[in-house]
PDB file of N, CA and C in Angstrom:
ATOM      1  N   UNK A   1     -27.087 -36.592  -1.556  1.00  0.00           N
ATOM      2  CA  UNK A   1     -27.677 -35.315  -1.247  1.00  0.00           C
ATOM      3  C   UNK A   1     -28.361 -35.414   0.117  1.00  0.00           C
ATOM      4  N   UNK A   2     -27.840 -34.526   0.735  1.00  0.00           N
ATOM      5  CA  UNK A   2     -28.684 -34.338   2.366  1.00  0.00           C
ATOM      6  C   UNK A   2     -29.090 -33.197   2.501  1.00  0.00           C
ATOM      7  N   UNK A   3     -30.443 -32.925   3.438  1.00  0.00           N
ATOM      8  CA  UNK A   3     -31.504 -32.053   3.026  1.00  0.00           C
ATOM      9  C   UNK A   3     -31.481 -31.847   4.833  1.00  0.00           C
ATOM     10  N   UNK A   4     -31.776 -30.565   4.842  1.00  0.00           N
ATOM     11  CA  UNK A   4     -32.269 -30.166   6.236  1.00  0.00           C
ATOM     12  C   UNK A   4     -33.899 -29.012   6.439  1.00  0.00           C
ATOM     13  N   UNK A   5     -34.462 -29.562   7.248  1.00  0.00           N
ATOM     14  CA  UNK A   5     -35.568 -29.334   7.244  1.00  0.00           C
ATOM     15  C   UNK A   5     -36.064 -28.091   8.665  1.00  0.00           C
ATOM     16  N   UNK A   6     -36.034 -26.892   8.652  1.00  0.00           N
ATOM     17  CA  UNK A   6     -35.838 -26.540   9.842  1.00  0.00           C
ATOM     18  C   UNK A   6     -37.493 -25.777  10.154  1.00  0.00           C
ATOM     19  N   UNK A   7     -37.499 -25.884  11.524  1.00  0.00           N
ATOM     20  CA  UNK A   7     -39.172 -25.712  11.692  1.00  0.00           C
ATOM     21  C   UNK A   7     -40.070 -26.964  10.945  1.00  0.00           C
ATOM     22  N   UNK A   8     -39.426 -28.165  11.307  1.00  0.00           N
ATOM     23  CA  UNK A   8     -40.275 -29.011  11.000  1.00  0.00           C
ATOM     24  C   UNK A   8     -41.587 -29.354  11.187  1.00  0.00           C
ATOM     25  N   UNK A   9     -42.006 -28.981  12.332  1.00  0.00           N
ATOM     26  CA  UNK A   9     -43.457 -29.392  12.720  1.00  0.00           C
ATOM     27  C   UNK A   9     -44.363 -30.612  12.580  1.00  0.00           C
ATOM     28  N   UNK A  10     -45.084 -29.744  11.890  1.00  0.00           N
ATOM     29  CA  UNK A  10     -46.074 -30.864  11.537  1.00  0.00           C
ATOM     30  C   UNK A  10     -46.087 -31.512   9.687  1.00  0.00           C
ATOM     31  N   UNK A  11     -44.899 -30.883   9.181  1.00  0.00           N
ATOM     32  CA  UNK A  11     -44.997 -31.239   7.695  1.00  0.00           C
ATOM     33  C   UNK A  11     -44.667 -32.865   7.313  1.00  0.00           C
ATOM     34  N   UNK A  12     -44.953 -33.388   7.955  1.00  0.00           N
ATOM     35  CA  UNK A  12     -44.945 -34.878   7.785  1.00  0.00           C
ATOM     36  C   UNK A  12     -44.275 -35.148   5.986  1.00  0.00           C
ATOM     37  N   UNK A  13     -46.085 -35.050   5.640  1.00  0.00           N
ATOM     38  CA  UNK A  13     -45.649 -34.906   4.014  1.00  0.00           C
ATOM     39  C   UNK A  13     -44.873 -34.554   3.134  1.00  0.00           C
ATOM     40  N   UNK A  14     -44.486 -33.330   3.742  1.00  0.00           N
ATOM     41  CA  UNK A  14     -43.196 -32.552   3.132  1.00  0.00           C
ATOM     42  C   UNK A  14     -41.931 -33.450   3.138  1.00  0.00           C
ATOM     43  N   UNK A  15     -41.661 -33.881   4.537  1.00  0.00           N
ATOM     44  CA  UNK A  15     -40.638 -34.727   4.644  1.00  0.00           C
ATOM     45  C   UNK A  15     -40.732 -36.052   4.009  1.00  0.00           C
ATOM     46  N   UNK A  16     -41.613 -36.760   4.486  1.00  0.00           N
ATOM     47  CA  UNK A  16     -41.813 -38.220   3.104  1.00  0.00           C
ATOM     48  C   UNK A  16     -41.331 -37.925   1.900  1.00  0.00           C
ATOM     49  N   UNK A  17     -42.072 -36.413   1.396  1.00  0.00           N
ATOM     50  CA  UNK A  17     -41.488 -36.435  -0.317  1.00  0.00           C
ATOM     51  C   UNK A  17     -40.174 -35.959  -0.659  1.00  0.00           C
ATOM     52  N   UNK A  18     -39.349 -35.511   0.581  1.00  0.00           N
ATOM     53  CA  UNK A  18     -37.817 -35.193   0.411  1.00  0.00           C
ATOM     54  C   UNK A  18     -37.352 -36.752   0.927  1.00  0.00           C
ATOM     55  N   UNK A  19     -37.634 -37.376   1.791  1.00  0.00           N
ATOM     56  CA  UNK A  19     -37.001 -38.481   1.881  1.00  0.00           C
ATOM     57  C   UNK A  19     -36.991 -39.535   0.605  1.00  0.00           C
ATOM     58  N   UNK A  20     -38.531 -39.596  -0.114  1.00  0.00           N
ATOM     59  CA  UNK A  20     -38.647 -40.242  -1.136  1.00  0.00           C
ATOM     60  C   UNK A  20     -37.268 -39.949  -2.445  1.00  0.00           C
ATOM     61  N   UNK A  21     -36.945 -38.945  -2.659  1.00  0.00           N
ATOM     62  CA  UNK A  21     -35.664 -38.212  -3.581  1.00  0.00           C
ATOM     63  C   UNK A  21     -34.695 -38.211  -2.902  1.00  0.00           C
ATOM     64  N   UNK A  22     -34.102 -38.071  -1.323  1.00  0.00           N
ATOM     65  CA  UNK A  22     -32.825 -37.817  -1.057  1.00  0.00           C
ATOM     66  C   UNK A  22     -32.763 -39.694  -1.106  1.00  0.00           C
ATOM     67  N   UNK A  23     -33.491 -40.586  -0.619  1.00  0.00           N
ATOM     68  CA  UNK A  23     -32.745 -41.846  -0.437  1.00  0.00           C
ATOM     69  C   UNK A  23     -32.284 -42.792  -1.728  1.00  0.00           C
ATOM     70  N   UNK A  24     -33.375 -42.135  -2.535  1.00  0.00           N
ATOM     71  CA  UNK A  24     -32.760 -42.655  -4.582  1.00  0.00           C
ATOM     72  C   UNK A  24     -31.231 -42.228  -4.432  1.00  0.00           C
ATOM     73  N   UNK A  25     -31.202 -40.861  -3.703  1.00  0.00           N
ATOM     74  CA  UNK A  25     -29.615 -40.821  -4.245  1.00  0.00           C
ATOM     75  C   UNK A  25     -28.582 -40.992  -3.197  1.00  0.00           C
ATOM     76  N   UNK A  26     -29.160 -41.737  -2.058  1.00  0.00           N
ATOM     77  CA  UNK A  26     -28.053 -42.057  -1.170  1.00  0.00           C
ATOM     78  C   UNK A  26     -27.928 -40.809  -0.158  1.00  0.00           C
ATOM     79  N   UNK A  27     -28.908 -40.442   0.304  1.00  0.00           N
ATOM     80  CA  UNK A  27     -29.034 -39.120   1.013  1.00  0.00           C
ATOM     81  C   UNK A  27     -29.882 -39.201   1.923  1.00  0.00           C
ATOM     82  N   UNK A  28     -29.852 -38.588   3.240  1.00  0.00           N
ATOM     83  CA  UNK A  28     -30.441 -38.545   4.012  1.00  0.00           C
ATOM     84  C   UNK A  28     -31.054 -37.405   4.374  1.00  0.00           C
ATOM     85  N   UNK A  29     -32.739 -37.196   4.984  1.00  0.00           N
ATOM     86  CA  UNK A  29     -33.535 -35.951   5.678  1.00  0.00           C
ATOM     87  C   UNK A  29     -32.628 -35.811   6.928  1.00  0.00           C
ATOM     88  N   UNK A  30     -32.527 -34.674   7.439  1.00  0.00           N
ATOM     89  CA  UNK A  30     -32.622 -34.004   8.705  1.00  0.00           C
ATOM     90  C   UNK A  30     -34.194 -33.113   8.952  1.00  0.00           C
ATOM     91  N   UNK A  31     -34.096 -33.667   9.876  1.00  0.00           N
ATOM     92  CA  UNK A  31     -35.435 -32.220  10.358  1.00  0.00           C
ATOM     93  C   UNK A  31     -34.986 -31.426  11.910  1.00  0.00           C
ATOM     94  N   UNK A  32     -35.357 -30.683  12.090  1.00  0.00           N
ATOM     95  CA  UNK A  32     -35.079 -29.460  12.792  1.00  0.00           C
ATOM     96  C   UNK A  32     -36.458 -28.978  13.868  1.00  0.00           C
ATOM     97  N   UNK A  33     -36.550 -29.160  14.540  1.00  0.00           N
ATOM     98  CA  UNK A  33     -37.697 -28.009  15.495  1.00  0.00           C
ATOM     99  C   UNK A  33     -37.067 -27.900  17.013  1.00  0.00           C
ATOM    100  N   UNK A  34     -37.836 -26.454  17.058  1.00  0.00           N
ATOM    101  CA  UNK A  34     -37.584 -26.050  18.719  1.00  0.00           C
ATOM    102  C   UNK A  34     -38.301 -27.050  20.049  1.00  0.00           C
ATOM    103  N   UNK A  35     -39.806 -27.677  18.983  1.00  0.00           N
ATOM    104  CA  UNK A  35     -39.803 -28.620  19.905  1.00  0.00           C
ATOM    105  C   UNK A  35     -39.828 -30.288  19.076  1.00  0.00           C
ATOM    106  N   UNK A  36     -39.507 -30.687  20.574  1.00  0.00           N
ATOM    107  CA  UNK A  36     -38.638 -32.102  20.576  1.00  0.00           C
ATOM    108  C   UNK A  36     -40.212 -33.083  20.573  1.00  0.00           C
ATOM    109  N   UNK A  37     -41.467 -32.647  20.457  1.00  0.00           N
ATOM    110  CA  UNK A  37     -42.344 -33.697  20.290  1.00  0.00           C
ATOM    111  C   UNK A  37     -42.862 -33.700  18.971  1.00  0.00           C
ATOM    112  N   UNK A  38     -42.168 -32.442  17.958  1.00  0.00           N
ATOM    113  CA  UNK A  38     -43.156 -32.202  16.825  1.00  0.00           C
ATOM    114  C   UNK A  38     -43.385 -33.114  15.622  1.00  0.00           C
ATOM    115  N   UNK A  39     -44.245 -33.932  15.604  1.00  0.00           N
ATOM    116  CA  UNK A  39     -44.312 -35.094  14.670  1.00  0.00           C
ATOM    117  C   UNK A  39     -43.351 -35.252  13.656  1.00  0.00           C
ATOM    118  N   UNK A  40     -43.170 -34.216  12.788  1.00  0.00           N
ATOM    119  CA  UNK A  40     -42.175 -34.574  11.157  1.00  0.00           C
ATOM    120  C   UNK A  40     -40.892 -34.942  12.016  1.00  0.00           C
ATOM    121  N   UNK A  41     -40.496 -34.525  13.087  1.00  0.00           N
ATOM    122  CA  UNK A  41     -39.250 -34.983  13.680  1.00  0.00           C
ATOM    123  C   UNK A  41     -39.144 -36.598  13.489  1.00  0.00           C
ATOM    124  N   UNK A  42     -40.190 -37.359  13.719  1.00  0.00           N
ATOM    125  CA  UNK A  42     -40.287 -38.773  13.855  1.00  0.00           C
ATOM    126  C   UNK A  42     -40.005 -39.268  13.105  1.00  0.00           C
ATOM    127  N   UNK A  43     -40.393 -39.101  11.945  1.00  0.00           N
ATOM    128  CA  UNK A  43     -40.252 -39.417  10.593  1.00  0.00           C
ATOM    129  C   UNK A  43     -38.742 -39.340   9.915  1.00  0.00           C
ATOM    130  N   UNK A  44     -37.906 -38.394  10.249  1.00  0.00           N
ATOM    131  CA  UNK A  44     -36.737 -37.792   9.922  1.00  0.00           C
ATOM    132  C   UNK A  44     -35.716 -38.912   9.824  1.00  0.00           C
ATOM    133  N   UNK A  45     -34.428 -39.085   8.961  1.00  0.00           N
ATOM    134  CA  UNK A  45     -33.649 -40.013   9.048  1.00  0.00           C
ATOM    135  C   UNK A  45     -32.601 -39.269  10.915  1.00  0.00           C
ATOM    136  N   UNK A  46     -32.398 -38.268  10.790  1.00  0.00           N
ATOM    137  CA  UNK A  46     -32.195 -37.887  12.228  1.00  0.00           C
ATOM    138  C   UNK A  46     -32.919 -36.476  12.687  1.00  0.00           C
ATOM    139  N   UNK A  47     -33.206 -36.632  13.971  1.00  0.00           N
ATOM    140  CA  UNK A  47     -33.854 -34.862  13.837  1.00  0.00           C
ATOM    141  C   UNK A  47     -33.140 -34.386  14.837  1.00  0.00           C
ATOM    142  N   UNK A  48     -33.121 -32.963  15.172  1.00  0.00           N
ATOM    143  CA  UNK A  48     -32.962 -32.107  15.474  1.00  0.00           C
ATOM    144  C   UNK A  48     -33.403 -31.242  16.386  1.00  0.00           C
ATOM    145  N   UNK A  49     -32.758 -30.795  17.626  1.00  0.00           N
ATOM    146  CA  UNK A  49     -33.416 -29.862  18.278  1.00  0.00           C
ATOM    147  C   UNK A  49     -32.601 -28.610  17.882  1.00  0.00           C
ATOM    148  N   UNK A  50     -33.576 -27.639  17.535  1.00  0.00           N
ATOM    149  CA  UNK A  50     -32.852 -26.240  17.305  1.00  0.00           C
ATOM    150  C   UNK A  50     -33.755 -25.220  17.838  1.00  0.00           C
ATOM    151  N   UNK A  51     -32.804 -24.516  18.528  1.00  0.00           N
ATOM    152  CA  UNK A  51     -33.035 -22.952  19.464  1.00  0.00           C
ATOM    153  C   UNK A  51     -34.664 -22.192  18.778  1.00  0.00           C
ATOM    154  N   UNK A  52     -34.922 -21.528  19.239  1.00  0.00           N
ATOM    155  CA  UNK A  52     -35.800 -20.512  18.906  1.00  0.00           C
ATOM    156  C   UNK A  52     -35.786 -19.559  17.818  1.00  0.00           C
ATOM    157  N   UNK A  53     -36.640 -19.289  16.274  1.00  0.00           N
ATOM    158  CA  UNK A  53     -35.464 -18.828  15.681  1.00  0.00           C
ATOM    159  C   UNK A  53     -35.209 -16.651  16.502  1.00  0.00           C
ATOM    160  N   UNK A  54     -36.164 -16.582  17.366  1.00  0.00           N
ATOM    161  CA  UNK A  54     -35.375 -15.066  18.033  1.00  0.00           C
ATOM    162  C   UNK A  54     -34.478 -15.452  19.228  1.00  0.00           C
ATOM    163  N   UNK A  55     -33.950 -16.556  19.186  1.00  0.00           N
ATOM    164  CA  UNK A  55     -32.550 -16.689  20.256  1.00  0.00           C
ATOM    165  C   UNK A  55     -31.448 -16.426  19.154  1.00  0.00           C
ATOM    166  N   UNK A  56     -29.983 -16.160  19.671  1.00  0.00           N
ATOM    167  CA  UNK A  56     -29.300 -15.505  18.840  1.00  0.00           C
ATOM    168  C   UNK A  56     -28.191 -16.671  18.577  1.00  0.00           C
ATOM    169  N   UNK A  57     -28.503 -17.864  18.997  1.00  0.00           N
ATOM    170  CA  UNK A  57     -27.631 -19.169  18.484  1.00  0.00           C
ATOM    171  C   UNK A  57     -28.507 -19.668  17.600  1.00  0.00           C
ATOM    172  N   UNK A  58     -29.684 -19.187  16.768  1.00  0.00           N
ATOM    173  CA  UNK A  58     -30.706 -19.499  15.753  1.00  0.00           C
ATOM    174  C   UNK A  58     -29.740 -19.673  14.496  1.00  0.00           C
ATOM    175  N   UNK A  59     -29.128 -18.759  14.095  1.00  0.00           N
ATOM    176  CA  UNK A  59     -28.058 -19.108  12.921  1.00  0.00           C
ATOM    177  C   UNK A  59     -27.145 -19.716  12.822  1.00  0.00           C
ATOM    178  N   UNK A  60     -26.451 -19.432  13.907  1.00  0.00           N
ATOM    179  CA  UNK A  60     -24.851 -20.285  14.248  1.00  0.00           C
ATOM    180  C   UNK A  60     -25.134 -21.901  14.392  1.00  0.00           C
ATOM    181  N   UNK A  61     -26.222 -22.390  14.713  1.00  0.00           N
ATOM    182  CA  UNK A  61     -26.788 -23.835  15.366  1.00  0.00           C
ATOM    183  C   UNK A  61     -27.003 -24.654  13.951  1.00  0.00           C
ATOM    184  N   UNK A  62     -28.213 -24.142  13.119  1.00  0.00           N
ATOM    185  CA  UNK A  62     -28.645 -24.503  11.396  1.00  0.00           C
ATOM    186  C   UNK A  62     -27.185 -24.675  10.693  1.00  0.00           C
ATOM    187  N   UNK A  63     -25.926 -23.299  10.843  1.00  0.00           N
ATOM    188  CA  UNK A  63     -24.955 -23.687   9.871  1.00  0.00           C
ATOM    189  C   UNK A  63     -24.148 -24.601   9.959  1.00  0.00           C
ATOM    190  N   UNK A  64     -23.684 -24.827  11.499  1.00  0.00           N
ATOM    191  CA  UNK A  64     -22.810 -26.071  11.976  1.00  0.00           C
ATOM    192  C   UNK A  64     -23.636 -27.180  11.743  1.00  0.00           C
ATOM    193  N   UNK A  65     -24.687 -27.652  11.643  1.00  0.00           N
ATOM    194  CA  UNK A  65     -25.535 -28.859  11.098  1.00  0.00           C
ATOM    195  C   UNK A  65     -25.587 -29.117   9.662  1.00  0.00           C
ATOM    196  N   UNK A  66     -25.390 -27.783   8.968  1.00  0.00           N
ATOM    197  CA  UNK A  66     -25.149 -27.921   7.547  1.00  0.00           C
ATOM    198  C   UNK A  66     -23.882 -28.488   7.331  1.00  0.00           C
ATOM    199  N   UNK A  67     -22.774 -27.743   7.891  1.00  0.00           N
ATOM    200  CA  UNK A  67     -21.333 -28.341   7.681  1.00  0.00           C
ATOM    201  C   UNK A  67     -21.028 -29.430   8.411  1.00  0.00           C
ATOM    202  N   UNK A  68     -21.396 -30.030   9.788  1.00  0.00           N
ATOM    203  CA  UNK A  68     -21.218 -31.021  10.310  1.00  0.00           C
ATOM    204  C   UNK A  68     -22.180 -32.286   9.632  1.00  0.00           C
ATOM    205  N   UNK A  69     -23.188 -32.106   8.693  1.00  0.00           N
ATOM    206  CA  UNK A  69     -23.922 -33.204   8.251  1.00  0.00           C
ATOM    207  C   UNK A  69     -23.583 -33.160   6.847  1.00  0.00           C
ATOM    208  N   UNK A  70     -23.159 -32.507   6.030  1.00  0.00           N
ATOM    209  CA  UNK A  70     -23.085 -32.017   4.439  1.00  0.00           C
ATOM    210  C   UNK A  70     -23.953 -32.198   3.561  1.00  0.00           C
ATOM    211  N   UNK A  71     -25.030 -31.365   4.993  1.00  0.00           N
ATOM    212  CA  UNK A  71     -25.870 -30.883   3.906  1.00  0.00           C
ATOM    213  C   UNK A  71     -25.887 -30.373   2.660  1.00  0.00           C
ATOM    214  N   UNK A  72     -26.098 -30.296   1.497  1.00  0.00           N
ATOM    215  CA  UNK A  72     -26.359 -29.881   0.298  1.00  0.00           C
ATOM    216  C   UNK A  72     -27.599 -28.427   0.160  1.00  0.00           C
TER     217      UNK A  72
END
């Protein structure tokens, strides 16, 4: 199971406790933010830079990461 995390920020925690469940089952976090310094990114098995969500590649960007990573 792989998990994507978008507007990651600062949820550190959030992400620990999805990483804690996706890696029992052989799964990896993604995290996601517009910016590239935002802590939970660090943490992430890979992160993500993604658009703004009022730029209009905001949707098209999240779904190809879903299907290019398989996400769940």
């Amino acid at each position: 199971m792989n998990v994507l995390l978008t507007s990651a920020g600062r949820r550190v925690s959030l992400l620990k406790a999805f990483k804690d469940v996706t890696h029992q089952q052989n799964g990896r976090v993604f995290a996601g933010d517009v910016d590239s310094l935002a802590p939970a990114l660090y943490f992430a098995d890979q992160s993500l830079r993604l658009p703004r969500i009022d730029d209009s590649a905001y949707i098209p960007r999240p779904k190809a990461i879903v299907q290019n990573h398989h996400i769940n």
